[in-house]
C-alpha atoms as a PDB file:
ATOM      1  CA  UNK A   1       0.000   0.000   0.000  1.00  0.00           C
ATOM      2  CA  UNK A   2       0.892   3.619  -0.554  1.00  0.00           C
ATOM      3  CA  UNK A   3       0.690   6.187   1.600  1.00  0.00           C
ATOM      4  CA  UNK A   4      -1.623   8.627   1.166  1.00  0.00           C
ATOM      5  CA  UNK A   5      -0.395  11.961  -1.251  1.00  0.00           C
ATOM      6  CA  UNK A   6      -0.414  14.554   1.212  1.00  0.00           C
ATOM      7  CA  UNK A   7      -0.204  17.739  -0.842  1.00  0.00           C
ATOM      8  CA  UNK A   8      -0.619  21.071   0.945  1.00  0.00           C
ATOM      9  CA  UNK A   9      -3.158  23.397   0.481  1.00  0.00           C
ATOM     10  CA  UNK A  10      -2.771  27.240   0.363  1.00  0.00           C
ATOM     11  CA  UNK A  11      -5.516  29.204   0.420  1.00  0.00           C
ATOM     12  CA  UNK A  12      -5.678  32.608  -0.427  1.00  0.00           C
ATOM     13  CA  UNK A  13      -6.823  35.340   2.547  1.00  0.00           C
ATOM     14  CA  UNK A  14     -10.408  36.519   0.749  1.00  0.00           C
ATOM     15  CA  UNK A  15      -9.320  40.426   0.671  1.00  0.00           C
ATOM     16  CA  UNK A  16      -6.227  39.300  -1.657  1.00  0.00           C
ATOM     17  CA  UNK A  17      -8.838  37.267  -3.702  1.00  0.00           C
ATOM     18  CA  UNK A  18     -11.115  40.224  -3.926  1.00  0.00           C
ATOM     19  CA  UNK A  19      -7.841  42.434  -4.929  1.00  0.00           C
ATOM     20  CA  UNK A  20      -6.958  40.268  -7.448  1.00  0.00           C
ATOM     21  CA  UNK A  21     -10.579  40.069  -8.727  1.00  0.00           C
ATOM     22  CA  UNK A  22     -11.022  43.974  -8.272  1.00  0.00           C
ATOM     23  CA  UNK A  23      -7.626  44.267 -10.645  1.00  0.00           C
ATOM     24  CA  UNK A  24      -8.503  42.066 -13.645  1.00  0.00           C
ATOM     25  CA  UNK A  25     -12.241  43.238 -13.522  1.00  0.00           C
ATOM     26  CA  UNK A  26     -11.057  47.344 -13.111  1.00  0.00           C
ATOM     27  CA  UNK A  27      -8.295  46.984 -14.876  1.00  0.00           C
ATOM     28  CA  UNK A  28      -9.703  45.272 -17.897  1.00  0.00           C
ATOM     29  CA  UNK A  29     -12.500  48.702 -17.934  1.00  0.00           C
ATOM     30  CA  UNK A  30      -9.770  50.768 -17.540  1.00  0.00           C
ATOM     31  CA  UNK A  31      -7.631  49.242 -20.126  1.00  0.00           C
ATOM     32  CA  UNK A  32     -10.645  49.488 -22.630  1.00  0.00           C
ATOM     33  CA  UNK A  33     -11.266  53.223 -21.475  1.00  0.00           C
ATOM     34  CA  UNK A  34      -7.367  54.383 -22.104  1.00  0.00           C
ATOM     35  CA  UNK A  35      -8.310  53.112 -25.764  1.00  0.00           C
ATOM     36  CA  UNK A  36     -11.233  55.144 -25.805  1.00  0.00           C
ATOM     37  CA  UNK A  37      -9.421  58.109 -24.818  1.00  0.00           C
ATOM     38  CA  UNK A  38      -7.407  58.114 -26.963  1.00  0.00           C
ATOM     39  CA  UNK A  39      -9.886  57.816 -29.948  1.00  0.00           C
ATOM     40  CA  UNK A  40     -11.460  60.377 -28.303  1.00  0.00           C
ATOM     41  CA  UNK A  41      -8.590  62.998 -27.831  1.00  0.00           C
ATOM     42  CA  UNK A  42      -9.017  64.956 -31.371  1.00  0.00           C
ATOM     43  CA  UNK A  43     -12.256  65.276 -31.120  1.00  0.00           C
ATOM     44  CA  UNK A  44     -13.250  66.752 -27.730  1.00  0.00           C
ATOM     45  CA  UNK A  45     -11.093  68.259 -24.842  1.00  0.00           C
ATOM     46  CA  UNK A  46      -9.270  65.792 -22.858  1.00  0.00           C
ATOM     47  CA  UNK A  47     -10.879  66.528 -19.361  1.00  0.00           C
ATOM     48  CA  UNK A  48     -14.874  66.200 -21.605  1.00  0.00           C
ATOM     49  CA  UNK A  49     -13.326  62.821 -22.926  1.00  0.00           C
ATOM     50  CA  UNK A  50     -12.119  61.839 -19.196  1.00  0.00           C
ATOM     51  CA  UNK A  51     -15.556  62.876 -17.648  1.00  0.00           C
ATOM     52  CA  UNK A  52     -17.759  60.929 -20.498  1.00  0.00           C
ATOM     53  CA  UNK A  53     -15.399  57.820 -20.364  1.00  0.00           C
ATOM     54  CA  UNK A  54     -15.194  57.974 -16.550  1.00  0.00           C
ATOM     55  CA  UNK A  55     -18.894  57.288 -16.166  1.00  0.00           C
ATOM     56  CA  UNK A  56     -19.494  55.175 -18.431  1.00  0.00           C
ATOM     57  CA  UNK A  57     -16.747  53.193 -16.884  1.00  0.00           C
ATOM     58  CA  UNK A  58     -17.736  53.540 -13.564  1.00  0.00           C
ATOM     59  CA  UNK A  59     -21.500  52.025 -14.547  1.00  0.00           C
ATOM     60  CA  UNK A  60     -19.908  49.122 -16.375  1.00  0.00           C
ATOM     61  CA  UNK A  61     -17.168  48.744 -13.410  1.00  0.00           C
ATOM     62  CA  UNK A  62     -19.932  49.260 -10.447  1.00  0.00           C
ATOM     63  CA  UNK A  63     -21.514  46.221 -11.779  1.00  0.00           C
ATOM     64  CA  UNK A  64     -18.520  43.580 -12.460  1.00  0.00           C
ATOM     65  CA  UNK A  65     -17.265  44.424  -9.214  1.00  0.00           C
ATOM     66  CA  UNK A  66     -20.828  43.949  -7.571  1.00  0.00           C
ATOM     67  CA  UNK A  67     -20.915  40.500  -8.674  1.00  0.00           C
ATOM     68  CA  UNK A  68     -17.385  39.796  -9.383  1.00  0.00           C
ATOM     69  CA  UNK A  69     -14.927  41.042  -7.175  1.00  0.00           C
ATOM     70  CA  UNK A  70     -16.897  41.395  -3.798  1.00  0.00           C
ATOM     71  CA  UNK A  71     -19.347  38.666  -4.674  1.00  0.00           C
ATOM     72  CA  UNK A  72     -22.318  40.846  -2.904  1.00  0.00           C
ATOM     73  CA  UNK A  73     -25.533  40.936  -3.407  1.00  0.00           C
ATOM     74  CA  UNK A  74     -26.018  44.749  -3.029  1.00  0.00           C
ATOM     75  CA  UNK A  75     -27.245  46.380  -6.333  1.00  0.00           C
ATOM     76  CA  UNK A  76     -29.274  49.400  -7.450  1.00  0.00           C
ATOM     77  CA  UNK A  77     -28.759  52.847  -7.918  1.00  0.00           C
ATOM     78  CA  UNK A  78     -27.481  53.547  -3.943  1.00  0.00           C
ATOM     79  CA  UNK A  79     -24.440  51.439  -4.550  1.00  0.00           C
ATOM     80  CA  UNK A  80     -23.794  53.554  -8.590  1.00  0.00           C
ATOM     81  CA  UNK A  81     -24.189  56.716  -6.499  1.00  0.00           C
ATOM     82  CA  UNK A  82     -21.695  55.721  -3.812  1.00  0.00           C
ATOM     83  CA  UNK A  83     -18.818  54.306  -5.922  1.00  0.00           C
ATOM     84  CA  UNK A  84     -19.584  56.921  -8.258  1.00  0.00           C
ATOM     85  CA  UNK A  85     -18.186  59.151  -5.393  1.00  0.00           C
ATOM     86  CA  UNK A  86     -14.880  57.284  -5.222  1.00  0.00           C
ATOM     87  CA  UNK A  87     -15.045  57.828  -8.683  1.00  0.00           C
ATOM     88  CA  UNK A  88     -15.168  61.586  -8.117  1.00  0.00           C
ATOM     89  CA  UNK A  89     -12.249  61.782  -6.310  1.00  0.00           C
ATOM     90  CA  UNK A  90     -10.372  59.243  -9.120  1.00  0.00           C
ATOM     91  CA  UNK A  91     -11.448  61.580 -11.991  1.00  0.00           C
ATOM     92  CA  UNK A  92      -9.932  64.481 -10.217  1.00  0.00           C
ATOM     93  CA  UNK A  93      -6.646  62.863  -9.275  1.00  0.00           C
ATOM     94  CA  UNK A  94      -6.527  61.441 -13.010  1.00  0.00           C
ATOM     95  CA  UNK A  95      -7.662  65.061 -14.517  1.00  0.00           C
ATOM     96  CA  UNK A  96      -4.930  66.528 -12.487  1.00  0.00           C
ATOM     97  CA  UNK A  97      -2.304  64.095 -13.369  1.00  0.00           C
ATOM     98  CA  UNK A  98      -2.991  64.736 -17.268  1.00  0.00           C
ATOM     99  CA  UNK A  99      -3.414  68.328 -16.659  1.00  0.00           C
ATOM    100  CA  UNK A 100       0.221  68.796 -15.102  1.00  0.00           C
ATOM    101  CA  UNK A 101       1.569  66.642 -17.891  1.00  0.00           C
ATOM    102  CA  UNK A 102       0.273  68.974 -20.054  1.00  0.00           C
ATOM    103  CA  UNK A 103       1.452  72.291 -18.399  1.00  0.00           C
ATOM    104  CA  UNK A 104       5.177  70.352 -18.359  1.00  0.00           C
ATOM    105  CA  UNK A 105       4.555  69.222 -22.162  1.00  0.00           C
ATOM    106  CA  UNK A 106       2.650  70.830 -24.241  1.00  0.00           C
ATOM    107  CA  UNK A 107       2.265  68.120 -26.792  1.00  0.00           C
ATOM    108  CA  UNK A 108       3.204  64.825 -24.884  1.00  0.00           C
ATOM    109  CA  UNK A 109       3.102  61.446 -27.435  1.00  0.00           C
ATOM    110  CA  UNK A 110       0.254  58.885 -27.052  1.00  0.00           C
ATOM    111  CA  UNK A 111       2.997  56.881 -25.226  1.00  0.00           C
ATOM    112  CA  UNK A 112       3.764  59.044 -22.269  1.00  0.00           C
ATOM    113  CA  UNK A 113       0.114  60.136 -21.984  1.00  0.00           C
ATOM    114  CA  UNK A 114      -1.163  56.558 -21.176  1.00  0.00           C
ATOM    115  CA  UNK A 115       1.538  56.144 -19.077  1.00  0.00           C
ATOM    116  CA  UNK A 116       0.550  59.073 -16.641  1.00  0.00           C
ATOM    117  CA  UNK A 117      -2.699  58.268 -17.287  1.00  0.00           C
ATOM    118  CA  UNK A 118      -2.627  54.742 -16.710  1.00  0.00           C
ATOM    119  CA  UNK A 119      -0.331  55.128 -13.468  1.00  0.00           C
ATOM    120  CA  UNK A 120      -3.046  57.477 -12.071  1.00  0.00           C
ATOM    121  CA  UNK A 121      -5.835  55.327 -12.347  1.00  0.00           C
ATOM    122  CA  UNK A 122      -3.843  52.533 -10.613  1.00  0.00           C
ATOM    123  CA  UNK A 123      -2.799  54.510  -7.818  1.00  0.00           C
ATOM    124  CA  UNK A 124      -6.569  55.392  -7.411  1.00  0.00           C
ATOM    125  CA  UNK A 125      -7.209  52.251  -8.096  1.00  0.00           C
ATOM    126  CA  UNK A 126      -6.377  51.025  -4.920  1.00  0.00           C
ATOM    127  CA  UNK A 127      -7.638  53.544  -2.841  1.00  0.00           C
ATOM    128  CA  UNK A 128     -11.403  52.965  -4.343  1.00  0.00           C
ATOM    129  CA  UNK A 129     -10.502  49.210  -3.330  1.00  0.00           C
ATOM    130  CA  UNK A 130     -10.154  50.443   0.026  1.00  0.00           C
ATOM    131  CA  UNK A 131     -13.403  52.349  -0.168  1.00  0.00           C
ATOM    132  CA  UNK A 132     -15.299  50.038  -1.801  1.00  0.00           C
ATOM    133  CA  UNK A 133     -14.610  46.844   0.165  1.00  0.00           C
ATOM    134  CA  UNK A 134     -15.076  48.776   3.604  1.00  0.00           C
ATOM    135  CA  UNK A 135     -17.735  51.126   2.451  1.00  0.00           C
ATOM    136  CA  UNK A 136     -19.721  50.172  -0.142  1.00  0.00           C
ATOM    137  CA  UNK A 137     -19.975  46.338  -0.733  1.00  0.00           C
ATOM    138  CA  UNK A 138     -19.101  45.548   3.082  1.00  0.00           C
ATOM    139  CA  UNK A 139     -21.393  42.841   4.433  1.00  0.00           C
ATOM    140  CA  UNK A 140     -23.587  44.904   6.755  1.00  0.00           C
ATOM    141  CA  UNK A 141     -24.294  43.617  10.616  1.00  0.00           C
ATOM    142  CA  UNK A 142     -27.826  44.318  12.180  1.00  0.00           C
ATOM    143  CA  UNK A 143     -27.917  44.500  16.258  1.00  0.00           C
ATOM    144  CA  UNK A 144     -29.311  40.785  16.242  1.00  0.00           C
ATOM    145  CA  UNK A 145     -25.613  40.291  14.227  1.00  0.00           C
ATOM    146  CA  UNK A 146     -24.173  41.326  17.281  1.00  0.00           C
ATOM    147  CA  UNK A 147     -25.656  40.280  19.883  1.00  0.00           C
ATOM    148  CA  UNK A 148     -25.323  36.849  18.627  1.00  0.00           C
ATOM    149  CA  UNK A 149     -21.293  37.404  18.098  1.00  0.00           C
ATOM    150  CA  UNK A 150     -21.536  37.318  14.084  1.00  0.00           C
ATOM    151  CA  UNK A 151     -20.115  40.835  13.632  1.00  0.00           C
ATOM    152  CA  UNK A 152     -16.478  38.956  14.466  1.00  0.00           C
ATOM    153  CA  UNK A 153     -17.193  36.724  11.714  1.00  0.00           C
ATOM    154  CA  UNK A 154     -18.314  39.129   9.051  1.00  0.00           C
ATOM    155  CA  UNK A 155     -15.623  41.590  10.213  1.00  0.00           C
ATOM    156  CA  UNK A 156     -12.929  38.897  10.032  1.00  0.00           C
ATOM    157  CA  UNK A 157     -13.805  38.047   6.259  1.00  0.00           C
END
């Protein structure tokens, strides 16, 4: 007889599954809305394309990381108004980003304007993760919850 295979198992801590979800599922939208800011640029000004393609984005986002990435079962208009406030604040820190690129260079290439672009929206990126996993799509805990000691449990997931 053979011994049984005794292969460890890792398993992942759930708020580096939900990061890793959050990533592909914004960064996929926000790979798709660089593209369409760029087919964009010549034909309105950069901060009306960011604004329209921002959300747009954020509707499309709201929704994929509803089901996706936090896996909750919170939907309607409530949760599009409240990301769409950490949205806000990521517009305004993208806006700015491309604005001082342009006051340094005038006439930046495609290349270098993604690349501020793009490295903006990641470093909001994670702070709407933080937002939206603690704020938004956090499991809420009624009185009952607590009383009964589940509020541990839901605040340890």
């Amino acid at each position: 007889m053979t011994a049984p295979s005794h292969t460890p198992t890792r398993t992942v801590h759930p708020v580096v599954a939900a990061f890793v979800r959050f990533v592909v599922c914004g960064g996929g939208v926000g790979l798709a809305s660089s593209g369409v800011l760029v087919l964009l640029n010549d034909r309105m000004p950069m901060a009306v394309a960011n604004a329209l393609v921002t959300v747009v984005s954020t509707l499309i986002a709201t929704e994929l990381h509803s089901r996706v990435s936090f896996r909750s079962g919170r939907r309607g208009w409530g949760v599009h108004l409240q990301s769409g406030l950490t949205v806000a604040v990521s517009y305004a820190f993208t806006t700015g980003a491309l604005l001082c690129l342009y006051a340094a260079r005038p006439e930046p290439s495609a290349l270098v304007e993604q690349t501020v672009y793009l490295s903006a929206s990641a470093l909001a990126g994670v702070g709407r993760f933080a937002l939206l996993r603690v704020v938004v799509f956090a499991e809420r805990t009624t009185a009952g919850d607590v009383a009964l000691g589940k509020a541990s449990v839901v605040m340890a997931a």
